[in-house]
PDB file of N, CA and C in Angstrom:
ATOM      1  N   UNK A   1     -26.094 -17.558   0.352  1.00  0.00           N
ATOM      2  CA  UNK A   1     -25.753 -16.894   1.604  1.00  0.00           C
ATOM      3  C   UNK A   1     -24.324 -16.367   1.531  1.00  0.00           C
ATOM      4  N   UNK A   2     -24.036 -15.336   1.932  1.00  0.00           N
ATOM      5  CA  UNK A   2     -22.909 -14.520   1.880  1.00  0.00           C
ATOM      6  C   UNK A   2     -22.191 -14.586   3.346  1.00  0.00           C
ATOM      7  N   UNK A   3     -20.867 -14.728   3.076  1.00  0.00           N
ATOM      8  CA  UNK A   3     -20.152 -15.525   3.870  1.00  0.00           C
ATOM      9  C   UNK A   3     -18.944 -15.022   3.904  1.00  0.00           C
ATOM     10  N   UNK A   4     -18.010 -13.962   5.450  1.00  0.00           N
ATOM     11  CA  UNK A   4     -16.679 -13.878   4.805  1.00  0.00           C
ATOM     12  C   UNK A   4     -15.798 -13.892   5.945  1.00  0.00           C
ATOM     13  N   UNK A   5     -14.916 -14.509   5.396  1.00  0.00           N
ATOM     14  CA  UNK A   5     -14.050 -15.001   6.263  1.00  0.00           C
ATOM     15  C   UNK A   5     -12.518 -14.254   6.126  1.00  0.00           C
ATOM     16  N   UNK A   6     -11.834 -13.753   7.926  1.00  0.00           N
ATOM     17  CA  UNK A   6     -11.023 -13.299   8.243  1.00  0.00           C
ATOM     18  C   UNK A   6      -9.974 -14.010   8.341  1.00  0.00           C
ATOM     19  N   UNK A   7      -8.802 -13.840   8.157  1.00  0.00           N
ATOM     20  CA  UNK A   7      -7.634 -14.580   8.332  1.00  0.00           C
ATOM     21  C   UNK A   7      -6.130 -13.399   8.737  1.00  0.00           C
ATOM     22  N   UNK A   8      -5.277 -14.101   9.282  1.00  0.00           N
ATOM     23  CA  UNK A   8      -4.060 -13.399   9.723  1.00  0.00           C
ATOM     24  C   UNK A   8      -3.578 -12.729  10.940  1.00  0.00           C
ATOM     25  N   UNK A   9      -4.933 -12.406  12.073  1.00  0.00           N
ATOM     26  CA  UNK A   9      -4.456 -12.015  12.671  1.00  0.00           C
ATOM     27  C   UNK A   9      -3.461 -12.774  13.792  1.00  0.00           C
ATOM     28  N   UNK A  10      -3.235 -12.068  15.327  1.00  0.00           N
ATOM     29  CA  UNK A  10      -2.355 -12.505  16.106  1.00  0.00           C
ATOM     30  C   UNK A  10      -1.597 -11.961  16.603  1.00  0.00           C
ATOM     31  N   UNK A  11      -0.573 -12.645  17.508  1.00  0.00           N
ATOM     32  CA  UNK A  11       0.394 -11.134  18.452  1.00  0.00           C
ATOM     33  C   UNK A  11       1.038 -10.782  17.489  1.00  0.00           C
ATOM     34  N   UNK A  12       1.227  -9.459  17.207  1.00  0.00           N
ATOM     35  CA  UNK A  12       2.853  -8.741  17.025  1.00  0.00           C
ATOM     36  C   UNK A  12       3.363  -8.277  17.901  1.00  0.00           C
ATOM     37  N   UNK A  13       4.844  -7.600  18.057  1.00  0.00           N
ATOM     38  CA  UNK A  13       5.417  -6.994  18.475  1.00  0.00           C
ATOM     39  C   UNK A  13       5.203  -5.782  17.524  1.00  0.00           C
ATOM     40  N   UNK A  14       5.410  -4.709  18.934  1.00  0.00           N
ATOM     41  CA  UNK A  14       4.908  -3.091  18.417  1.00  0.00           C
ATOM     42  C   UNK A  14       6.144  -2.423  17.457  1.00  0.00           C
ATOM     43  N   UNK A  15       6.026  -2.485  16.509  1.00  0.00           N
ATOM     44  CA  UNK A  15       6.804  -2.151  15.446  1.00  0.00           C
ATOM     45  C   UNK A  15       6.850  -2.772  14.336  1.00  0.00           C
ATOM     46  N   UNK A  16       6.259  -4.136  14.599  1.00  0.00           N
ATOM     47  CA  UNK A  16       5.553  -4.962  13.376  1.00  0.00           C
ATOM     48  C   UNK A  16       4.778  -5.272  12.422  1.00  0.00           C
ATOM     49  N   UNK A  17       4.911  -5.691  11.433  1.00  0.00           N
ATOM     50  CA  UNK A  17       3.485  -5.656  10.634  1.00  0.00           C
ATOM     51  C   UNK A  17       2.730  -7.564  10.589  1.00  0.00           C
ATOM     52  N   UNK A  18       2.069  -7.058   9.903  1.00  0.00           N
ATOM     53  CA  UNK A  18       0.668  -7.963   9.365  1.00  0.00           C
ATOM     54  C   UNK A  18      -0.305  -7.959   8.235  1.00  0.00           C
ATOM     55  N   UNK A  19      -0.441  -8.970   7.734  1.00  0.00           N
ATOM     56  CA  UNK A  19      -1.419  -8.328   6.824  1.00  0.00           C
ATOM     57  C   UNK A  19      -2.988  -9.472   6.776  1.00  0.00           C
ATOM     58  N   UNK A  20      -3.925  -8.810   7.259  1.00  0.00           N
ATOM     59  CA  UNK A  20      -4.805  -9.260   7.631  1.00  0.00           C
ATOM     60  C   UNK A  20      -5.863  -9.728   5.908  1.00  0.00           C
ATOM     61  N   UNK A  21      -6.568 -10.643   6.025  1.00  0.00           N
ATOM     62  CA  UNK A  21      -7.398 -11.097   5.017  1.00  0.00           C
ATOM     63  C   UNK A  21      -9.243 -11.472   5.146  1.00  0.00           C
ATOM     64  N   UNK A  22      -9.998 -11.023   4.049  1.00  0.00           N
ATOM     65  CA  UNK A  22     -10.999 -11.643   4.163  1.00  0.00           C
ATOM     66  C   UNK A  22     -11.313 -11.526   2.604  1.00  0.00           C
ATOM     67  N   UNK A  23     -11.826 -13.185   3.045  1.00  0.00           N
ATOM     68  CA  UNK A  23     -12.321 -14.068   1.547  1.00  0.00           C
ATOM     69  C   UNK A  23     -13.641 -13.960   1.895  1.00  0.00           C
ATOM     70  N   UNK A  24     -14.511 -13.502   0.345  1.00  0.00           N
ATOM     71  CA  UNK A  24     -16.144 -13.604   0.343  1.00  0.00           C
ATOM     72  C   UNK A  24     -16.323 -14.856  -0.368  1.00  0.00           C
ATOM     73  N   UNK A  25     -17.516 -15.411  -0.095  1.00  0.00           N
ATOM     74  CA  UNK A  25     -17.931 -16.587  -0.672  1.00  0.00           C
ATOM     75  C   UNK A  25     -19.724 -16.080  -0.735  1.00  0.00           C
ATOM     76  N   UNK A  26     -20.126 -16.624  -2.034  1.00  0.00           N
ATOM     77  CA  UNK A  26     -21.548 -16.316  -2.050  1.00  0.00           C
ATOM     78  C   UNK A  26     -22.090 -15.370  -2.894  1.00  0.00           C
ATOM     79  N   UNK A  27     -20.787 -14.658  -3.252  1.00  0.00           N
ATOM     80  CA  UNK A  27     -21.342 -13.167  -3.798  1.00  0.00           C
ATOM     81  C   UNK A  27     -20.113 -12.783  -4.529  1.00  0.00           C
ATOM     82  N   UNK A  28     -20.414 -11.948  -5.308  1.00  0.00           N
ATOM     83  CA  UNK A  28     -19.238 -11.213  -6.690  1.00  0.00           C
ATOM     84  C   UNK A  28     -19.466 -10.102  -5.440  1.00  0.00           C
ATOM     85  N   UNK A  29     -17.866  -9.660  -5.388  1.00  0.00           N
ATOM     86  CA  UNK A  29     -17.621  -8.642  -4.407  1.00  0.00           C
ATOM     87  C   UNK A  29     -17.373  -7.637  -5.381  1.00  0.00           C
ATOM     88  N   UNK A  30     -16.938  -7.605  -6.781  1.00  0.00           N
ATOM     89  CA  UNK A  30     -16.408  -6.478  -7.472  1.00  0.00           C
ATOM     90  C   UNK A  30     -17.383  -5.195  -7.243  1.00  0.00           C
ATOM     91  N   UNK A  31     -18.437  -5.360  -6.863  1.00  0.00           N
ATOM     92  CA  UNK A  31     -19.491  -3.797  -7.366  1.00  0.00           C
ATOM     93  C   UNK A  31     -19.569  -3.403  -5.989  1.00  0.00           C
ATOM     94  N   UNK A  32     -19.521  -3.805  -5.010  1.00  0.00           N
ATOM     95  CA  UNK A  32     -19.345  -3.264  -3.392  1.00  0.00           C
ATOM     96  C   UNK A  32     -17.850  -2.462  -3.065  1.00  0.00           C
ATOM     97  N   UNK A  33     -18.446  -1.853  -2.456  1.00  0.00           N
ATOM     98  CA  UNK A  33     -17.365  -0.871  -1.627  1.00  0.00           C
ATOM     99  C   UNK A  33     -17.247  -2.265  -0.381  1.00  0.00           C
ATOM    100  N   UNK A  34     -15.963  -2.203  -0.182  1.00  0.00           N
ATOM    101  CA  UNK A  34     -15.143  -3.050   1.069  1.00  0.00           C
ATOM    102  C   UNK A  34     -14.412  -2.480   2.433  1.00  0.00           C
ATOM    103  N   UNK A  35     -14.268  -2.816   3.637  1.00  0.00           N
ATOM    104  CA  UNK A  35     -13.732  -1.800   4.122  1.00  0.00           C
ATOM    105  C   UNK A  35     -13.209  -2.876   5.671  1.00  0.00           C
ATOM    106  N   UNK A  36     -12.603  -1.878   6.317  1.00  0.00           N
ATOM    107  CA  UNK A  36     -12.064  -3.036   7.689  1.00  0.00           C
ATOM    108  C   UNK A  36     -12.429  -2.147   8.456  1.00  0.00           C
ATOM    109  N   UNK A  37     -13.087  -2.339   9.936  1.00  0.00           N
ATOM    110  CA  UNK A  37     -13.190  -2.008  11.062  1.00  0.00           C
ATOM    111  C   UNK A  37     -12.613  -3.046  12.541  1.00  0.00           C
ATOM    112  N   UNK A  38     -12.529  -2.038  13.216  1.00  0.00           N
ATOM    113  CA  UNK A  38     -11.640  -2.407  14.579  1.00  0.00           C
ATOM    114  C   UNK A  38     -12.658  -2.265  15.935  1.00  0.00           C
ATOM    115  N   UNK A  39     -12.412  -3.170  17.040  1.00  0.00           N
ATOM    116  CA  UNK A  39     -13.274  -2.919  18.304  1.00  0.00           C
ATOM    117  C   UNK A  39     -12.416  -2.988  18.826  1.00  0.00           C
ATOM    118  N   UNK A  40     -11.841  -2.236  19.766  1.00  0.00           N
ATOM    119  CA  UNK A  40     -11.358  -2.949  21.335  1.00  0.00           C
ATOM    120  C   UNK A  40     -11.926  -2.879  22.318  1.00  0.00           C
ATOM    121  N   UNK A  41     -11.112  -3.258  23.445  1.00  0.00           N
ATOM    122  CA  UNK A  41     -12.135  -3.219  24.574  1.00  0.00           C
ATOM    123  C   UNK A  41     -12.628  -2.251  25.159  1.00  0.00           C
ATOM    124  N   UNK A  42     -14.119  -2.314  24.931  1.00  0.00           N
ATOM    125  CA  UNK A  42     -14.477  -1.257  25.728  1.00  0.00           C
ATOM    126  C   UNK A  42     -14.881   0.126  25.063  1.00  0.00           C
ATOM    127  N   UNK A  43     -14.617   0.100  24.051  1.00  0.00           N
ATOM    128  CA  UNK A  43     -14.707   1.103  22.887  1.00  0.00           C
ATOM    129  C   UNK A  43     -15.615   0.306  21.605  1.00  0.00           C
ATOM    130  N   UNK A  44     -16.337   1.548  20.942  1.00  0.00           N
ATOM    131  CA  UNK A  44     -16.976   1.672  19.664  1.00  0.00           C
ATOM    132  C   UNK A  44     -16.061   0.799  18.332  1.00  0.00           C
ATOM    133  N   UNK A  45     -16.705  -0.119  17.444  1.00  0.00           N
ATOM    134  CA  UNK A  45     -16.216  -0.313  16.815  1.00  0.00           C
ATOM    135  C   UNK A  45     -15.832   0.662  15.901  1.00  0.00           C
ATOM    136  N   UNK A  46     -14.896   1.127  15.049  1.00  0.00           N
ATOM    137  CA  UNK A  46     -14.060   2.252  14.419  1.00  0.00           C
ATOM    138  C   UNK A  46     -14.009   1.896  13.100  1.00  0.00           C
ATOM    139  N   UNK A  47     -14.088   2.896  12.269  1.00  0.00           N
ATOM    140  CA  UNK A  47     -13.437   2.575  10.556  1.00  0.00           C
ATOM    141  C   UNK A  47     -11.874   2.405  10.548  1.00  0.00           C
ATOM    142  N   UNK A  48     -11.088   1.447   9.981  1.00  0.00           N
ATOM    143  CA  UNK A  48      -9.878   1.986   9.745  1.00  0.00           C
ATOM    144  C   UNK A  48      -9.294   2.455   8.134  1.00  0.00           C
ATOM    145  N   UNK A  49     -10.305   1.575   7.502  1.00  0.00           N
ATOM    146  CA  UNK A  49     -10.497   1.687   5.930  1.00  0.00           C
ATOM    147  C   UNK A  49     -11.082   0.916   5.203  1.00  0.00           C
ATOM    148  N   UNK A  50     -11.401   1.903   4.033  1.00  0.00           N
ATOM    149  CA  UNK A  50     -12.392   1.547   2.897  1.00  0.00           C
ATOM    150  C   UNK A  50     -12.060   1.354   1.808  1.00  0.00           C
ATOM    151  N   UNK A  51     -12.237   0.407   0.696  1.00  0.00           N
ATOM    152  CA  UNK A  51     -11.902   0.809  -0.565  1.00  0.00           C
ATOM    153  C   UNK A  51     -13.476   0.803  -1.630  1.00  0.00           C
ATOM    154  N   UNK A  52     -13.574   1.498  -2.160  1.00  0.00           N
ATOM    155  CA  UNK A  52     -14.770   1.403  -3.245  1.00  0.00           C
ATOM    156  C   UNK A  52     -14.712   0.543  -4.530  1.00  0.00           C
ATOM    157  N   UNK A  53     -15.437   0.196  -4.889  1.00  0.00           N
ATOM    158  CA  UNK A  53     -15.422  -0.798  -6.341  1.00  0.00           C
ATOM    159  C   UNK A  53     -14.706  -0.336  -7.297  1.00  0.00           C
ATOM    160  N   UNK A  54     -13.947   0.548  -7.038  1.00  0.00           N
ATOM    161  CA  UNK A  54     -13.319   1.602  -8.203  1.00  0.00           C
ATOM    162  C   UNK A  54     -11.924   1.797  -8.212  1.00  0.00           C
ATOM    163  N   UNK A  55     -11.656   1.215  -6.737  1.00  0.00           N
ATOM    164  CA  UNK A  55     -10.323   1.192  -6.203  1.00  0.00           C
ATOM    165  C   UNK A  55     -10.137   2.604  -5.108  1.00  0.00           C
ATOM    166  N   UNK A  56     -10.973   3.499  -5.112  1.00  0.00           N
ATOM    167  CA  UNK A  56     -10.098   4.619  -4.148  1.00  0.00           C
ATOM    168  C   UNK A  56     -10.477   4.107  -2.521  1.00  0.00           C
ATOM    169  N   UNK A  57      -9.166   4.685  -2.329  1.00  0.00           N
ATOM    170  CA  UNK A  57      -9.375   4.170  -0.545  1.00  0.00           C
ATOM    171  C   UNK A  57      -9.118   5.065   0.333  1.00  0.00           C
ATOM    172  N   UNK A  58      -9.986   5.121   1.638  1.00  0.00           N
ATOM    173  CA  UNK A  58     -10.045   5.798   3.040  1.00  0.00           C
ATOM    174  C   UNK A  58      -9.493   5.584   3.944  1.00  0.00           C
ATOM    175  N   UNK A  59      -8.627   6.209   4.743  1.00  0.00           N
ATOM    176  CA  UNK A  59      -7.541   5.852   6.014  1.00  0.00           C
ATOM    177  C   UNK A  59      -8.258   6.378   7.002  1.00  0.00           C
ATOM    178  N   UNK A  60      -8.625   5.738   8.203  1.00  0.00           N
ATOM    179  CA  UNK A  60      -8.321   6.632   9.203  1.00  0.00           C
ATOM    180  C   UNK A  60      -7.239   7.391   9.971  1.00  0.00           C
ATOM    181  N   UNK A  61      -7.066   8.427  10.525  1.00  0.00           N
ATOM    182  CA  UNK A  61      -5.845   9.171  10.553  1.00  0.00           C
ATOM    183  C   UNK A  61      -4.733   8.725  11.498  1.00  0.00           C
ATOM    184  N   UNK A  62      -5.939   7.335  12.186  1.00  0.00           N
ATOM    185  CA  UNK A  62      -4.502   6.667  13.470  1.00  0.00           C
ATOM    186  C   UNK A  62      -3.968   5.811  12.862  1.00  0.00           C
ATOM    187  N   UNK A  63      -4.314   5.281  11.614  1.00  0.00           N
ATOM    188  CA  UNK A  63      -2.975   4.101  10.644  1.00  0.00           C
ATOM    189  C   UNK A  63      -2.866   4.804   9.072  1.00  0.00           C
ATOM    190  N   UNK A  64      -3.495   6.099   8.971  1.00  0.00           N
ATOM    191  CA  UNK A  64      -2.777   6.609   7.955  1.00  0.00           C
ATOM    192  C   UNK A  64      -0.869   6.475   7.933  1.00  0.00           C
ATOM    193  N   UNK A  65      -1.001   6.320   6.419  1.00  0.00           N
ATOM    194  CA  UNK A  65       0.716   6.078   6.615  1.00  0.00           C
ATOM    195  C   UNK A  65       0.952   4.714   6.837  1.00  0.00           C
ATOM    196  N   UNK A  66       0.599   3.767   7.736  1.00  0.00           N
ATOM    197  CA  UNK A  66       0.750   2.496   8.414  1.00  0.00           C
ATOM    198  C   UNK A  66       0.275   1.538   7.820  1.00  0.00           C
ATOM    199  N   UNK A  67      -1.192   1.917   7.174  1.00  0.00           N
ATOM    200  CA  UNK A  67      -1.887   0.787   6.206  1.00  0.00           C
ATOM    201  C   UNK A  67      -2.164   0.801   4.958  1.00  0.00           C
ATOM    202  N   UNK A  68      -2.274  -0.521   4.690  1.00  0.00           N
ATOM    203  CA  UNK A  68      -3.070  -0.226   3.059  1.00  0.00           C
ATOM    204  C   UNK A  68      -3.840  -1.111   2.777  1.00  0.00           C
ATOM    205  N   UNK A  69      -4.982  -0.667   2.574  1.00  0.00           N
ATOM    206  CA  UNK A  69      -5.761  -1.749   1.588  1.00  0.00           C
ATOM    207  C   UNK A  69      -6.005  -2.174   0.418  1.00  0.00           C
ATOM    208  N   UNK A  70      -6.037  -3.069   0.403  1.00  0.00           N
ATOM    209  CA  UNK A  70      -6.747  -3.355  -1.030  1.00  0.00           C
ATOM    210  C   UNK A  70      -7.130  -4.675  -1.421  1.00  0.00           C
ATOM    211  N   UNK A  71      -7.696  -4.686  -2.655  1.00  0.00           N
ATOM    212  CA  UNK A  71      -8.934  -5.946  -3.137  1.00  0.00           C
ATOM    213  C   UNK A  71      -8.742  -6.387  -4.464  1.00  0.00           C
ATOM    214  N   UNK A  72      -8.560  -8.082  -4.193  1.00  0.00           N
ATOM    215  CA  UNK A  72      -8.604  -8.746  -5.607  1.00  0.00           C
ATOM    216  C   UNK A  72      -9.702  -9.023  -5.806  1.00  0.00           C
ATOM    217  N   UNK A  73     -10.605  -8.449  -6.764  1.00  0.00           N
ATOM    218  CA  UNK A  73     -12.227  -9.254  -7.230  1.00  0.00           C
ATOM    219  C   UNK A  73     -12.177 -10.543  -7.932  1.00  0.00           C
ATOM    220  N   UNK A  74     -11.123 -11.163  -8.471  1.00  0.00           N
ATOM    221  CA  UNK A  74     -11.082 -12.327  -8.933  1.00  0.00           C
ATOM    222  C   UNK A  74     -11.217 -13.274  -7.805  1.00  0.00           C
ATOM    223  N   UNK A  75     -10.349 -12.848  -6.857  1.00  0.00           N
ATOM    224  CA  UNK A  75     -10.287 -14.024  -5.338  1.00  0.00           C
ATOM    225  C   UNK A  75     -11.059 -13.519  -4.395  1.00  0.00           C
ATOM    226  N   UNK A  76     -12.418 -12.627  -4.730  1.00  0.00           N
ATOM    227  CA  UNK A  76     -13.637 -12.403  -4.061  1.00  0.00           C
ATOM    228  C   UNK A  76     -12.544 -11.864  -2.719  1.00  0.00           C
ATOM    229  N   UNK A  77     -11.575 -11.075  -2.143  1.00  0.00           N
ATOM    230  CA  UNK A  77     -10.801 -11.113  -0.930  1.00  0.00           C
ATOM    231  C   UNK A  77     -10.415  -9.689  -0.802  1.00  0.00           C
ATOM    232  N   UNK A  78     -10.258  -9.130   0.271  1.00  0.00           N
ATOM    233  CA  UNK A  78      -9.949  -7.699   0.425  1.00  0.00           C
ATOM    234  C   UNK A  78      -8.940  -7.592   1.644  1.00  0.00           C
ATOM    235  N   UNK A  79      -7.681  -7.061   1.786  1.00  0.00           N
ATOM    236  CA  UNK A  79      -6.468  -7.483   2.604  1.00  0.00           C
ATOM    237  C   UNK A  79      -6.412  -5.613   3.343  1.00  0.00           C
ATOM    238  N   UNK A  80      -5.813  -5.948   3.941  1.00  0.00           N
ATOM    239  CA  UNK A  80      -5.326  -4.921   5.060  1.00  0.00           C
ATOM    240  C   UNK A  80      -3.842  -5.346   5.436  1.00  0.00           C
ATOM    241  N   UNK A  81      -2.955  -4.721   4.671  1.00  0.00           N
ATOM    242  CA  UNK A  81      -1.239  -4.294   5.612  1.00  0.00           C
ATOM    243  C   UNK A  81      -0.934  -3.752   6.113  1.00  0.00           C
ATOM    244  N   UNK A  82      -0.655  -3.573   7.534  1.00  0.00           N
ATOM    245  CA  UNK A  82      -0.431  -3.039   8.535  1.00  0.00           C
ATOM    246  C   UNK A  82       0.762  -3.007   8.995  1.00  0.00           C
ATOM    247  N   UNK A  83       1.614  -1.912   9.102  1.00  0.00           N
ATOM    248  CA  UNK A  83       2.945  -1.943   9.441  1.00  0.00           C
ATOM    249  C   UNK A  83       2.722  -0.468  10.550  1.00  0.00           C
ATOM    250  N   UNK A  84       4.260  -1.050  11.329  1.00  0.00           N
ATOM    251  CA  UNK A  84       4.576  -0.112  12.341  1.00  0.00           C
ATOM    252  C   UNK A  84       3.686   0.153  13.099  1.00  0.00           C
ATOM    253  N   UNK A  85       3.035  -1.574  13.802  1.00  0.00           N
ATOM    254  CA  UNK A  85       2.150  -1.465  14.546  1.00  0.00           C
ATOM    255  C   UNK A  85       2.377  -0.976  16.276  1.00  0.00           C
ATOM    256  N   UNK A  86       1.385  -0.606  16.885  1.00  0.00           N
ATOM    257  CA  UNK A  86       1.175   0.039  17.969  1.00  0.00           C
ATOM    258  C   UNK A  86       0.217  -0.510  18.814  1.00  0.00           C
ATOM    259  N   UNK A  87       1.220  -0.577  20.130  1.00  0.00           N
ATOM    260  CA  UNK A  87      -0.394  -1.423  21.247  1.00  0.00           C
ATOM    261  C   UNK A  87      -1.944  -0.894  21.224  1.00  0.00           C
ATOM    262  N   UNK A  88      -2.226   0.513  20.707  1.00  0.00           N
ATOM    263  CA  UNK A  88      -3.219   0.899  20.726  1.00  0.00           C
ATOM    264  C   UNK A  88      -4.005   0.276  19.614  1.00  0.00           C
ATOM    265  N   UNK A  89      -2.989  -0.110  18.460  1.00  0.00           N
ATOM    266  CA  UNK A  89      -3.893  -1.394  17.299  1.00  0.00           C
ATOM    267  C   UNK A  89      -4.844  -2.453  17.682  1.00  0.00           C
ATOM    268  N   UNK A  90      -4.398  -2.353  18.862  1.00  0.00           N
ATOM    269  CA  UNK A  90      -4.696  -4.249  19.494  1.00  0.00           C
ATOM    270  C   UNK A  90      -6.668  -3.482  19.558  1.00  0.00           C
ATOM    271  N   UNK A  91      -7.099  -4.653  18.759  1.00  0.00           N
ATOM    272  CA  UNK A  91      -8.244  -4.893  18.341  1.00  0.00           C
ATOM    273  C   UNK A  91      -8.924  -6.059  17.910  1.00  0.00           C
ATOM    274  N   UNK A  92     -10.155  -6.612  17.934  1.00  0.00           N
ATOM    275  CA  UNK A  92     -10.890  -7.408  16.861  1.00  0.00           C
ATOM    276  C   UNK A  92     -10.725  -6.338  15.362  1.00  0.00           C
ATOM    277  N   UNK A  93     -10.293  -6.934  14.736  1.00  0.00           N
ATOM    278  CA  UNK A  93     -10.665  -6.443  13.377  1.00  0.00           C
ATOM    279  C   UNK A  93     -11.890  -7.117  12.257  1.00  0.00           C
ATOM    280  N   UNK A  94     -12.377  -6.270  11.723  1.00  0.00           N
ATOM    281  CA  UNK A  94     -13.663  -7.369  11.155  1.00  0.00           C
ATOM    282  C   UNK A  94     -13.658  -6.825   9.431  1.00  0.00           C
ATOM    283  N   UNK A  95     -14.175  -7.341   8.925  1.00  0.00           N
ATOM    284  CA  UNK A  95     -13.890  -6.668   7.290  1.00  0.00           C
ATOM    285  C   UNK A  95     -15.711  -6.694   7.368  1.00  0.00           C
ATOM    286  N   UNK A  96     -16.266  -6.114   6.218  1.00  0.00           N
ATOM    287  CA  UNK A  96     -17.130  -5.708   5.497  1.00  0.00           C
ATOM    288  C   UNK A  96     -17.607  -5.747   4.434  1.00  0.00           C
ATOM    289  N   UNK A  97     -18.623  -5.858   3.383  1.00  0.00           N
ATOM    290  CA  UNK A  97     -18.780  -6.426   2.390  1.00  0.00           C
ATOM    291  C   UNK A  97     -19.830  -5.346   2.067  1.00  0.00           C
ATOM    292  N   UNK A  98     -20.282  -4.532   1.584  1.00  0.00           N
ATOM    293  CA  UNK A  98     -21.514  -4.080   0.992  1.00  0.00           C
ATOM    294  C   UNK A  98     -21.768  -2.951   2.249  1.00  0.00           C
ATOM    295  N   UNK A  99     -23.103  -2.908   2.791  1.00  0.00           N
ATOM    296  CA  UNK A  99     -24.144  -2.394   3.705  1.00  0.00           C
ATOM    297  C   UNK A  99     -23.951  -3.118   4.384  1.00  0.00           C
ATOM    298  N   UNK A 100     -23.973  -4.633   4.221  1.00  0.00           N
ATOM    299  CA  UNK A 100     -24.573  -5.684   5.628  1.00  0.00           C
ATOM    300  C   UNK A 100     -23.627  -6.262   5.778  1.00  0.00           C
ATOM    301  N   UNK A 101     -23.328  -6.861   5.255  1.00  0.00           N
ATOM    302  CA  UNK A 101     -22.000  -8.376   5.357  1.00  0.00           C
ATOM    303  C   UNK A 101     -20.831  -7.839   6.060  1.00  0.00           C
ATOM    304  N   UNK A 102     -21.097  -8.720   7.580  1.00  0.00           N
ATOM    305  CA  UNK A 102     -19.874  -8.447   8.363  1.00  0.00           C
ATOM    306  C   UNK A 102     -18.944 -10.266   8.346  1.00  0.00           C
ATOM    307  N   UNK A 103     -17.981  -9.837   8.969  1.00  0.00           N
ATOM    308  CA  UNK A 103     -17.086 -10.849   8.943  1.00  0.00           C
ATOM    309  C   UNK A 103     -16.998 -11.299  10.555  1.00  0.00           C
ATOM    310  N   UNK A 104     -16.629 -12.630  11.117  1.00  0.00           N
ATOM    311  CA  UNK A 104     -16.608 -12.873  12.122  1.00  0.00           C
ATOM    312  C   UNK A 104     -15.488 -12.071  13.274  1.00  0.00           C
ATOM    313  N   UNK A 105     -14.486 -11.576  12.520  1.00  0.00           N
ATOM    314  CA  UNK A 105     -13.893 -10.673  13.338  1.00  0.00           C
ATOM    315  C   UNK A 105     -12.380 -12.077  13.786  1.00  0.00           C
ATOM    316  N   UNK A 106     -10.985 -11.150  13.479  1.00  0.00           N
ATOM    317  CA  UNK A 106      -9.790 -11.635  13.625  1.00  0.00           C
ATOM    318  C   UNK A 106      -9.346 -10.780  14.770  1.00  0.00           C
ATOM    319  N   UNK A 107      -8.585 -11.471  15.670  1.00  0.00           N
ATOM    320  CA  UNK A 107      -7.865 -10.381  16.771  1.00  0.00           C
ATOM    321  C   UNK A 107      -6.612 -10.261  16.424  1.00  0.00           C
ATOM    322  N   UNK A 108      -6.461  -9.202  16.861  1.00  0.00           N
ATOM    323  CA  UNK A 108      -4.851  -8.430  16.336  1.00  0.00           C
ATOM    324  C   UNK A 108      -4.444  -8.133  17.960  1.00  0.00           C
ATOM    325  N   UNK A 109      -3.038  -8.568  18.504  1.00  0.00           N
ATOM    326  CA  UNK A 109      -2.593  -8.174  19.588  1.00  0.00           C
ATOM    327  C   UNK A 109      -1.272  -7.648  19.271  1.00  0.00           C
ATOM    328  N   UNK A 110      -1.109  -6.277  19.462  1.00  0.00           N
ATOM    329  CA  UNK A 110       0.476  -5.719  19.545  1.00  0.00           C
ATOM    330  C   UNK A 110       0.785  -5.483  21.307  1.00  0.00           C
ATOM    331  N   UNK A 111       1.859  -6.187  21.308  1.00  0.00           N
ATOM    332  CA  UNK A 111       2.631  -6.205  22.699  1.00  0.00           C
ATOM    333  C   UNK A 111       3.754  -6.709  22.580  1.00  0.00           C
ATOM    334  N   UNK A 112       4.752  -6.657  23.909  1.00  0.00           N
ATOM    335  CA  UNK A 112       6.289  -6.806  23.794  1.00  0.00           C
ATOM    336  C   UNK A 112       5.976  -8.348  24.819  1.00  0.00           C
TER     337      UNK A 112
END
């Protein structure tokens, strides 16, 4: 059973960073594309980024510049750094694994 777990989030202050985590267990993550998505309230969950088994990665254009991802396949784990955060960040963030494999979802709060 495939299993992945979020770590890092929490308040920032808006100008801050973070760097959010999820560990897979269950499964060799190297041949999957990985990626992080965001919900807030009240709104569609959103892409913010992807990386492919190959290493290239996708921004969306509201943390282009702001984030980066990326993935160790040895530690089955795929991270998100987030700097020069913004109250509009404030989200569940959830990572992704393949097609199916979602993650339980970390909250991210930017506020003063």
């Amino acid at each position: 059973q495939v299993r992945l777990v979020e770590s890092g989030g929490g308040l920032v202050q808006p100008g801050g960073s973070l760097r959010l985590s999820c560990a897979a267990s269950g499964t060799a993550v190297s041949i999957y594309n990985m990626g992080w998505y965001r919900q807030a309230p009240g709104k569609q969950r959103e892409l913010v980024a992807t990386i492919t088994s190959s290493g290239t990665t996708n921004y969306a254009e509201s943390v282009k510049g702001r984030a980066t991802i990326s993935r160790d396949n040895a530690k089955s784990t795929v991270y998100l750094q987030m700097n020069s955060l913004k109250p509009e960040d404030t989200a569940v963030y959830y990572c992704k694994v393949g097609y199916i494999w979602w993650g339980q979802g970390t909250q991210v709060t930017v506020s003063s």
